[in-house]
N, C-alpha and C. Protein backbone atom coordinates (compact mmCIF):
# COMPACT_ATOMS: atom_id res chain seq x y z
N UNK A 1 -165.62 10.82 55.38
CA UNK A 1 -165.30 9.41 55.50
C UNK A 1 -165.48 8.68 54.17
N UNK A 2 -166.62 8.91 53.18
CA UNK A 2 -166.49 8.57 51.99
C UNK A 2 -165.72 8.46 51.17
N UNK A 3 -164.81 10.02 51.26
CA UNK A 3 -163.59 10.23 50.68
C UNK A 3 -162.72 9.14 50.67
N UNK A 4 -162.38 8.79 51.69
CA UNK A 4 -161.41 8.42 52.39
C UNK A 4 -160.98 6.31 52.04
N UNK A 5 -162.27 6.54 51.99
CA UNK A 5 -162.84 4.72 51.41
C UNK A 5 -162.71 4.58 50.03
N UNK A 6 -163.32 5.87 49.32
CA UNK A 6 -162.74 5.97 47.57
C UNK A 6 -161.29 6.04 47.34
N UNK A 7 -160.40 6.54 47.93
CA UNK A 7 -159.20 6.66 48.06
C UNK A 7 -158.58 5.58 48.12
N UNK A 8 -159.21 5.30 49.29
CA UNK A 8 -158.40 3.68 49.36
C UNK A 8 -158.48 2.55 48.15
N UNK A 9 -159.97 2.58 47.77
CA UNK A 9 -160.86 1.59 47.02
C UNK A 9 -159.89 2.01 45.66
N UNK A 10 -159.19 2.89 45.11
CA UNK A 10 -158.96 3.39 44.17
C UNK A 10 -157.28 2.76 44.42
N UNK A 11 -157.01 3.44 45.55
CA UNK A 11 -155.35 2.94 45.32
C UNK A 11 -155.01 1.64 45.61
N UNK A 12 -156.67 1.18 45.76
CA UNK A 12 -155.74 -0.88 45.69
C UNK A 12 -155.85 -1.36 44.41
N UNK A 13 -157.10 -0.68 43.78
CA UNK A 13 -157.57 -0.78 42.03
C UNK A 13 -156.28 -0.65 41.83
N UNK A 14 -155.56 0.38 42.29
CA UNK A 14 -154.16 0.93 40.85
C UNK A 14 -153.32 -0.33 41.34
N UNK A 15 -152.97 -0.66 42.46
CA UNK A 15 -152.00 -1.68 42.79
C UNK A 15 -152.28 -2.79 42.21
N UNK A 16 -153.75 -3.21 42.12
CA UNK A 16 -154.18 -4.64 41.56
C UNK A 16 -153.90 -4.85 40.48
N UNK A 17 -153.99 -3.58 39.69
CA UNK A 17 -153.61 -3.18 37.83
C UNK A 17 -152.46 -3.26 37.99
N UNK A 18 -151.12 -2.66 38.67
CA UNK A 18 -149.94 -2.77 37.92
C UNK A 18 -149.63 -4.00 38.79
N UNK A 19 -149.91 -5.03 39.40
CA UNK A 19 -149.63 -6.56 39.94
C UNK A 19 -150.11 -7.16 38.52
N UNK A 20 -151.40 -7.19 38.18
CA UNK A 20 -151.78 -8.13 37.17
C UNK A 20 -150.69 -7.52 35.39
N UNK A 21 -150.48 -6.32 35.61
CA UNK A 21 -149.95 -5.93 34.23
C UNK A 21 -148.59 -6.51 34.39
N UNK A 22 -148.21 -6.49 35.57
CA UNK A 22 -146.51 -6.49 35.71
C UNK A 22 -146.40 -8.38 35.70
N UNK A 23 -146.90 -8.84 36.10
CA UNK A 23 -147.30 -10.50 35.77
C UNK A 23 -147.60 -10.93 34.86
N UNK A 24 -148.59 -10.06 33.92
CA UNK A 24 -148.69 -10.44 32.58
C UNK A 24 -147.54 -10.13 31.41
N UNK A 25 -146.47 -9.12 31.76
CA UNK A 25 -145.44 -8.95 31.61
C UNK A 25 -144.39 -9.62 31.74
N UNK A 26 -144.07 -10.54 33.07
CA UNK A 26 -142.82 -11.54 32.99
C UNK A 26 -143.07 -12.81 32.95
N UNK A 27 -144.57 -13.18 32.26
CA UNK A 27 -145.09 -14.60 32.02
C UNK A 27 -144.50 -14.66 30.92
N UNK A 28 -143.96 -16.22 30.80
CA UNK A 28 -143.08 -16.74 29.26
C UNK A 28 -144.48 -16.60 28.50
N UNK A 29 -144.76 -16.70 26.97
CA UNK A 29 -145.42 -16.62 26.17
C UNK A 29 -145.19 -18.19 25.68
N UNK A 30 -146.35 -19.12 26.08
CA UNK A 30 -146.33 -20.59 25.53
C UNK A 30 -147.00 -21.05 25.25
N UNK A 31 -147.46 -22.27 24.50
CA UNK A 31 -148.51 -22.78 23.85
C UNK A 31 -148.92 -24.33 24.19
N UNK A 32 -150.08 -24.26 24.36
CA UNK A 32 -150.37 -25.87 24.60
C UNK A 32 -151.20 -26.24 23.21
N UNK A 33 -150.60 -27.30 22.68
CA UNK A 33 -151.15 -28.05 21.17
C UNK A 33 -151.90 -29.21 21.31
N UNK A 34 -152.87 -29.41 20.55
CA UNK A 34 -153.09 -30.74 20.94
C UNK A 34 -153.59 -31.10 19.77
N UNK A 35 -153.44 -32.25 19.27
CA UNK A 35 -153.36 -32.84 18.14
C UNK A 35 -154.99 -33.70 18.11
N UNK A 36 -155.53 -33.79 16.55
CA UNK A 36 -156.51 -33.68 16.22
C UNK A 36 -157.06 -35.04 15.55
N UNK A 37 -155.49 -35.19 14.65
CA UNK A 37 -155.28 -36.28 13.79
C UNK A 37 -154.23 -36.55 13.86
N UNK A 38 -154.12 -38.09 13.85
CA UNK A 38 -152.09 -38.45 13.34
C UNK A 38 -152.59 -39.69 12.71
N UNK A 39 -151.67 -39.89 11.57
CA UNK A 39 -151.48 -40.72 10.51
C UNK A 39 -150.23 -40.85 10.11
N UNK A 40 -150.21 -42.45 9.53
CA UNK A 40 -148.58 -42.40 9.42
C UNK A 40 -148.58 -43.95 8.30
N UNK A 41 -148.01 -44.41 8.90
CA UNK A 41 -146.85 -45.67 8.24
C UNK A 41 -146.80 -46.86 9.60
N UNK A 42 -147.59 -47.77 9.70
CA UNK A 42 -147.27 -48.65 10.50
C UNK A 42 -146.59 -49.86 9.56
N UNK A 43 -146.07 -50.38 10.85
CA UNK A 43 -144.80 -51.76 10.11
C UNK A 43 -145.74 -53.04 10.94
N UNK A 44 -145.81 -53.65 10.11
CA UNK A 44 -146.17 -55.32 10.82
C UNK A 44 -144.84 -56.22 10.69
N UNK A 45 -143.99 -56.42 11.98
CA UNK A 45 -143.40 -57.55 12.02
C UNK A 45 -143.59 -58.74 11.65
N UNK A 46 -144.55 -59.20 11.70
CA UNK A 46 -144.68 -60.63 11.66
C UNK A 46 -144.64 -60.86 9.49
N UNK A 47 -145.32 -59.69 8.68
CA UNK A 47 -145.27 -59.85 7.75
C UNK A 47 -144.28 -58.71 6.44
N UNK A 48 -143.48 -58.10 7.83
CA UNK A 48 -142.53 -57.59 7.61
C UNK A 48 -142.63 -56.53 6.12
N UNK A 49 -143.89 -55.74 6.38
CA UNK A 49 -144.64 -54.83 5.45
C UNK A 49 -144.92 -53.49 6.01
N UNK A 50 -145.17 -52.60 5.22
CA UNK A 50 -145.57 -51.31 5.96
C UNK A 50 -146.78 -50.99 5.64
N UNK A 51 -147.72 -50.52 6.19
CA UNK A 51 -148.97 -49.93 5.66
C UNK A 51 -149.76 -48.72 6.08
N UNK A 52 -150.77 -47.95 5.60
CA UNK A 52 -151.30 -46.88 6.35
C UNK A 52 -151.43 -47.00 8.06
N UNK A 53 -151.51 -45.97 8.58
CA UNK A 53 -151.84 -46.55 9.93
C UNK A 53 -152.64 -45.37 10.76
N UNK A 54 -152.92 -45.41 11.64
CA UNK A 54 -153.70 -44.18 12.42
C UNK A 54 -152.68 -44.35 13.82
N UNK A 55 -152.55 -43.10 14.03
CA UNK A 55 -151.78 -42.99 15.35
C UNK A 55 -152.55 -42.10 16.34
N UNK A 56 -152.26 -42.25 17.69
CA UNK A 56 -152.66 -41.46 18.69
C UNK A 56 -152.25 -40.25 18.77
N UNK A 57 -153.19 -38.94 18.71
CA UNK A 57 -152.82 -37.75 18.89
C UNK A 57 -152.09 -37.40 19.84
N UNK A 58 -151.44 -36.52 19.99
CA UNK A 58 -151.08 -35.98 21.61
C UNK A 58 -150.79 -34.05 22.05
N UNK A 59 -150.52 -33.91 23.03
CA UNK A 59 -150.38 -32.81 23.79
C UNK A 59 -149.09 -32.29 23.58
N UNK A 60 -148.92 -31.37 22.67
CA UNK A 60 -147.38 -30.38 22.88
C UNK A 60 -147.32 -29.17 23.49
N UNK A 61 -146.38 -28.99 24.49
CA UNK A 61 -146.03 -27.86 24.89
C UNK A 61 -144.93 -26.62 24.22
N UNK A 62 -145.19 -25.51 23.62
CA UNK A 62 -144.29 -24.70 23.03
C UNK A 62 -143.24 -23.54 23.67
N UNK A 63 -142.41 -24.06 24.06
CA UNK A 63 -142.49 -22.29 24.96
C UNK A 63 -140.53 -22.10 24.88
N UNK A 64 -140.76 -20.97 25.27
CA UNK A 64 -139.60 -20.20 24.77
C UNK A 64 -137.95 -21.20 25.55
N UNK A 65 -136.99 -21.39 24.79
CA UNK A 65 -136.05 -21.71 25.04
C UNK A 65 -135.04 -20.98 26.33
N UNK A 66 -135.01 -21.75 27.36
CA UNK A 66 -133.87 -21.38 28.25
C UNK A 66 -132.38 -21.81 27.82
N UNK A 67 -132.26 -22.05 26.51
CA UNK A 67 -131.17 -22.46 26.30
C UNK A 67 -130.63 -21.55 25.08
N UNK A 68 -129.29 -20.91 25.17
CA UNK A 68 -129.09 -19.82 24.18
C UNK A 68 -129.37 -20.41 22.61
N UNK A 69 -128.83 -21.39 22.33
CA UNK A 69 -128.75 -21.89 20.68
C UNK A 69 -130.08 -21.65 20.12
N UNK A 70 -131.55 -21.71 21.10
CA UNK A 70 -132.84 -21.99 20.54
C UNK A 70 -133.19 -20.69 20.89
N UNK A 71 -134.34 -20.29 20.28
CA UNK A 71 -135.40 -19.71 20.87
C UNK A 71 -136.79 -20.43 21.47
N UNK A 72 -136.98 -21.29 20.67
CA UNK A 72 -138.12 -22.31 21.15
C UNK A 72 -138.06 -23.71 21.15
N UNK A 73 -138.40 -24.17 22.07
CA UNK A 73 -138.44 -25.77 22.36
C UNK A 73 -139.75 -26.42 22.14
N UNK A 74 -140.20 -27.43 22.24
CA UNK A 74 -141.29 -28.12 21.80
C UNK A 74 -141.25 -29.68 22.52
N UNK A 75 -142.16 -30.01 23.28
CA UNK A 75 -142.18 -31.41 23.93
C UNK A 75 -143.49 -31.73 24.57
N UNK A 76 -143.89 -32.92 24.68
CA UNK A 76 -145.02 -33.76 24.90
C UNK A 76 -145.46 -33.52 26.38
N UNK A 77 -146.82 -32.76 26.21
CA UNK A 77 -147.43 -32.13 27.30
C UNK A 77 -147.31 -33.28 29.25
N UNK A 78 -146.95 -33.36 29.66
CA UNK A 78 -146.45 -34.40 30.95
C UNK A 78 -145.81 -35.25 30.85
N UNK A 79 -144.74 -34.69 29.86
CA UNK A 79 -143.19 -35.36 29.98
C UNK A 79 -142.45 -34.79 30.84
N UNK A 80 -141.34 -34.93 31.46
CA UNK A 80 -140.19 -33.79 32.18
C UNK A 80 -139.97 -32.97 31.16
N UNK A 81 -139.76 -31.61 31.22
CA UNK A 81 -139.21 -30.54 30.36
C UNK A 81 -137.55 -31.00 30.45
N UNK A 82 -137.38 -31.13 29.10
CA UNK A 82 -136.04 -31.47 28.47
C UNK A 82 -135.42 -31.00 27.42
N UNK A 83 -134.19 -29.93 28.17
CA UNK A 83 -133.74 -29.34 26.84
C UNK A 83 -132.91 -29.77 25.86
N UNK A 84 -132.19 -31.30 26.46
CA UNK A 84 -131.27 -32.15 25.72
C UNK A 84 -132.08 -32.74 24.61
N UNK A 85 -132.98 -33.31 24.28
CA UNK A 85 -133.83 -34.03 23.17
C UNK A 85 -135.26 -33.34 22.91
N UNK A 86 -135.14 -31.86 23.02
CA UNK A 86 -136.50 -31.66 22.12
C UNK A 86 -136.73 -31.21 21.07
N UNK A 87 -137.30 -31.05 20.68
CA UNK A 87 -137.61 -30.38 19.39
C UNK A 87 -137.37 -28.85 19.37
N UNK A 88 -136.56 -28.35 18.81
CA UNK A 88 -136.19 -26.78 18.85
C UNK A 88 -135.94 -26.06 17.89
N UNK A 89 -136.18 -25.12 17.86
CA UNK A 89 -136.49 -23.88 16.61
C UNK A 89 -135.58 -22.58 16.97
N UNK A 90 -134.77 -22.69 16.03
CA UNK A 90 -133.46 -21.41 16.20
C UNK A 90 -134.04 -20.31 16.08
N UNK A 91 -135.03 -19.71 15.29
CA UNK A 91 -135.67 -18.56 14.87
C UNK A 91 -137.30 -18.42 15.67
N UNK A 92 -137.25 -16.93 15.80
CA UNK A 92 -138.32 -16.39 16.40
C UNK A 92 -139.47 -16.58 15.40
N UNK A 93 -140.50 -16.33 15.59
CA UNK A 93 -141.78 -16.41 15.35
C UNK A 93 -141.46 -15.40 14.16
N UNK A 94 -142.04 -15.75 12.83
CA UNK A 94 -141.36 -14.88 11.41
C UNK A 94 -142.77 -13.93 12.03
N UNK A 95 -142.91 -12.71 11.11
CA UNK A 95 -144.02 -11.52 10.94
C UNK A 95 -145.49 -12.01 11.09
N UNK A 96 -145.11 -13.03 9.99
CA UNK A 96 -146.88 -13.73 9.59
C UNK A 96 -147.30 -14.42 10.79
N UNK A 97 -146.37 -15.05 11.88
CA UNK A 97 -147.20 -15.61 12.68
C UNK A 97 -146.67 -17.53 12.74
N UNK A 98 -145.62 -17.76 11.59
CA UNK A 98 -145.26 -18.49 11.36
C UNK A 98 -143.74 -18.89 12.56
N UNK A 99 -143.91 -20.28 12.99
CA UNK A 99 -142.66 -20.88 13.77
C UNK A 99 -142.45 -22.38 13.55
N UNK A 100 -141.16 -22.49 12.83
CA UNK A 100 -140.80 -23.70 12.40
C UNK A 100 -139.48 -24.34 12.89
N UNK A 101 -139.17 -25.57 13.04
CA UNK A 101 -138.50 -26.36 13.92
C UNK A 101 -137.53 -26.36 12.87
N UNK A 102 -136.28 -26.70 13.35
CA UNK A 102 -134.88 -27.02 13.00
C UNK A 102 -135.11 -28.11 11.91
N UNK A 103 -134.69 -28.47 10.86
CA UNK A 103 -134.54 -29.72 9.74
C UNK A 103 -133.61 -30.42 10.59
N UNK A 104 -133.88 -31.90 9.75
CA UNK A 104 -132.74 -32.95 10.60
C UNK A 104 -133.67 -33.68 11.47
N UNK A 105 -134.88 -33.46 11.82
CA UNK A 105 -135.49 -34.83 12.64
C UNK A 105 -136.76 -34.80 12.76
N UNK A 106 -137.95 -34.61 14.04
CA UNK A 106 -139.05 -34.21 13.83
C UNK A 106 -139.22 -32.88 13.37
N UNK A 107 -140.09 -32.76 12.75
CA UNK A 107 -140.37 -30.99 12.11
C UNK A 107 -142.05 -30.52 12.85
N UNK A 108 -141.67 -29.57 13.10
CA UNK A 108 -142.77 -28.91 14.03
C UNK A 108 -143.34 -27.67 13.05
N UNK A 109 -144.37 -27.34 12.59
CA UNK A 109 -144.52 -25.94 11.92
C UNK A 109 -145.95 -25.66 13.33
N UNK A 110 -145.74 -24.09 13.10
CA UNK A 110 -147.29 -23.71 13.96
C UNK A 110 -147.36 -22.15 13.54
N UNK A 111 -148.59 -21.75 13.91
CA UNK A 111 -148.81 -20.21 13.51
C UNK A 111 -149.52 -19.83 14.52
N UNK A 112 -148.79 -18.56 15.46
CA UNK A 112 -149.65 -17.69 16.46
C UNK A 112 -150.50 -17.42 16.07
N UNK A 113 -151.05 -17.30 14.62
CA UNK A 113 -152.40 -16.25 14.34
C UNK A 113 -153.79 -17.25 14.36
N UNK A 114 -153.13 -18.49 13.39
CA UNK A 114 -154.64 -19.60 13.57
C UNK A 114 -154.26 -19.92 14.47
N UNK A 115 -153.18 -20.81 15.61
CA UNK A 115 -153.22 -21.40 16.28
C UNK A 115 -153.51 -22.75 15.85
N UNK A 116 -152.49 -22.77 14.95
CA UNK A 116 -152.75 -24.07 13.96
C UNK A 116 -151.24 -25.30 13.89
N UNK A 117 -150.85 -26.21 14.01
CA UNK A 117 -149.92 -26.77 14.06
C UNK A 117 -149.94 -28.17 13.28
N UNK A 118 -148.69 -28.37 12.90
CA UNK A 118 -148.67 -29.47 11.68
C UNK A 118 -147.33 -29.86 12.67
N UNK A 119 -147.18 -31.37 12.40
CA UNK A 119 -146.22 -32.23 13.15
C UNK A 119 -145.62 -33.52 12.21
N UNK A 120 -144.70 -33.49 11.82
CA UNK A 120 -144.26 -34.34 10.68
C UNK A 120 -142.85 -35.24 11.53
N UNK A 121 -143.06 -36.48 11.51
CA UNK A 121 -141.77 -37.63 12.01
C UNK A 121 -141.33 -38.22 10.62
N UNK A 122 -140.51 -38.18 9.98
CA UNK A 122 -140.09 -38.68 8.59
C UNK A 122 -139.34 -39.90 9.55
N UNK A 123 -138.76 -40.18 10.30
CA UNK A 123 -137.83 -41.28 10.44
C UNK A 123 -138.45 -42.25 10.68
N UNK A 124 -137.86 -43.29 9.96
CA UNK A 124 -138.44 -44.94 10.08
C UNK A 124 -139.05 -45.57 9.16
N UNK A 125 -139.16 -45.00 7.91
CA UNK A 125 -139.36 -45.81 6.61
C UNK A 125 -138.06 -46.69 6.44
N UNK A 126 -137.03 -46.01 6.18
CA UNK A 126 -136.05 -46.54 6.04
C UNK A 126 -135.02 -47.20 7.29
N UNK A 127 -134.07 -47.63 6.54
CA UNK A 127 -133.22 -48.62 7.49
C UNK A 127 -131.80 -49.02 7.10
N UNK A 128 -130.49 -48.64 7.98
CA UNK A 128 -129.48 -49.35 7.69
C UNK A 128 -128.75 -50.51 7.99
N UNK A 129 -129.59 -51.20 8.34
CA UNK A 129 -129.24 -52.28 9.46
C UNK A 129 -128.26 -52.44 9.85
N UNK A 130 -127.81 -51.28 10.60
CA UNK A 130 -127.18 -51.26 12.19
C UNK A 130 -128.53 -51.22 12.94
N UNK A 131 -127.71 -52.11 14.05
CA UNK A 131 -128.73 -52.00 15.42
C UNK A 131 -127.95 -50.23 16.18
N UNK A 132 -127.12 -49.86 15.60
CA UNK A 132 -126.59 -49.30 16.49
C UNK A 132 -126.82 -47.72 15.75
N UNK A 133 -127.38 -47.81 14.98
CA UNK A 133 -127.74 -46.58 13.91
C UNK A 133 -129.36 -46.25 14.31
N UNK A 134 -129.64 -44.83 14.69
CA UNK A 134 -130.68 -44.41 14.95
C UNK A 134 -131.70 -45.12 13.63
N UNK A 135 -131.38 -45.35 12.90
CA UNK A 135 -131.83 -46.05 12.00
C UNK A 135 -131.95 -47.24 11.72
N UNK A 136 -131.20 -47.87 12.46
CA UNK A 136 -130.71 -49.22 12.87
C UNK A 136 -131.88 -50.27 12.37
N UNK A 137 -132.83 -50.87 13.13
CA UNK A 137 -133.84 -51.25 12.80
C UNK A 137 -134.97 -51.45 12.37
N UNK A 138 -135.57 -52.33 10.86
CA UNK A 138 -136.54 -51.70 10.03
C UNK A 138 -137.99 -51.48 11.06
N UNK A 139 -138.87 -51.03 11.17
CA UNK A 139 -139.92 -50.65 12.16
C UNK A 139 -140.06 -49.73 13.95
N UNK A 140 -138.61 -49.98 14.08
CA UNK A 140 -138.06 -49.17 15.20
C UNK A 140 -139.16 -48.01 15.26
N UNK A 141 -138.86 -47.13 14.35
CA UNK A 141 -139.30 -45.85 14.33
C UNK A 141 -140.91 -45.71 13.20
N UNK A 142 -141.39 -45.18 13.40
CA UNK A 142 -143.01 -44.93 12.13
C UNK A 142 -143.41 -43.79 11.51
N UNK A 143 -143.00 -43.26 10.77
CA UNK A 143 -143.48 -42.13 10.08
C UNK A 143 -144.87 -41.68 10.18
N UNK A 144 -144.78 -40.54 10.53
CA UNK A 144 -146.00 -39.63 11.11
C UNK A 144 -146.01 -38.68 10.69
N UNK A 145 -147.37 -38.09 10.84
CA UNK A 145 -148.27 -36.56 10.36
C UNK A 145 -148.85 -36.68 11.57
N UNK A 146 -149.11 -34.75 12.15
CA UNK A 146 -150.27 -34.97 13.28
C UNK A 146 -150.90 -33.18 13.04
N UNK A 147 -152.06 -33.31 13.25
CA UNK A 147 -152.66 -31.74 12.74
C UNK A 147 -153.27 -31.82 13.74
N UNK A 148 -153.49 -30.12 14.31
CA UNK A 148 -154.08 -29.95 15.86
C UNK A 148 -154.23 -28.65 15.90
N UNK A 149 -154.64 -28.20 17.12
CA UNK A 149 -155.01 -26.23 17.59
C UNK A 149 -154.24 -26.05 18.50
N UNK A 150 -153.72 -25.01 18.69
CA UNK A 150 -153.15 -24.53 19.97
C UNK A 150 -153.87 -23.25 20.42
N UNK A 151 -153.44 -23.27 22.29
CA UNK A 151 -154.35 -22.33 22.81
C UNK A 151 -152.69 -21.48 23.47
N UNK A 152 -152.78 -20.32 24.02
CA UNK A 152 -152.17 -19.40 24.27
C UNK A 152 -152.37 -19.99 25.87
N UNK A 153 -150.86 -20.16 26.92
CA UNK A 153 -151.26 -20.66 28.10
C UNK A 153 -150.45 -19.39 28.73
């Protein structure tokens, strides 16, 4: 009867192992960021100036693109997942550990190995005054830096 209980005890072990391996297998590989510091460029309306500013950190989510053009997307941890306006990165994760966002708007850099991420908004110093130009209005937008850790989710 001992036998018989090791047997069993053994062939749910093996089932439990290839459930947890085979799950750890078709889990997307994604990252939760969270920002440490942000600094930037605030605008005062009233004296129609720009100056240093401190901004609120926040929560990014990294994870692999369901959309062919990308491999990775990037968006603000309890937003709706949105593949029309996020931040996305055509190229896989280089050797070193390095993954960097598309040029042309926010820039995202991060590295699997530190788990380290840099977050750069260049838009909104400048201005063409169109209202109708993403650029449109001087202060609309604020130039930002944000440095943070990411954890493996």
């Amino acid at each position: 009867m001992g036998v018989k209980v090791r047997e069993r005890t053994m062939g749910a072990l093996v089932i439990l192992l290839v459930c947890l391996i085979s799950t750890a297998a078709l889990a997307d590989e994604s990252y939760l960021c969270i920002g440490e510091h942000a600094t930037g460029f605030g605008y005062d309306n009233t004296n129609k100036s720009w100056s240093a500013a401190r901004f609120k950190a926040n929560k990014w989510i990294v994870k692999r693109s369901t959309n062919p053009q990308f491999k990775w997307i990037v968006f603000e941890f309890g937003e709706k997942i949105s593949e029309d306006f996020p931040i996305t990165c055509q190229q896989d994760f280089y050797p070193n550990g390095d993954l960097f966002s598309d040029p042309g708007g926010v820039q995202f850099r991060m590295n699997k190995n530190t788990l380290r991420f840099l977050m750069v908004n260049p838009i909104g110093y400048w201005s063409y005054g169109d209202e109708k130009s993403m650029y449109g209005i001087e202060g609309k937008f604020m130039p930002s830096m944000e440095i943070g850790k990411c954890s493996k989710i």
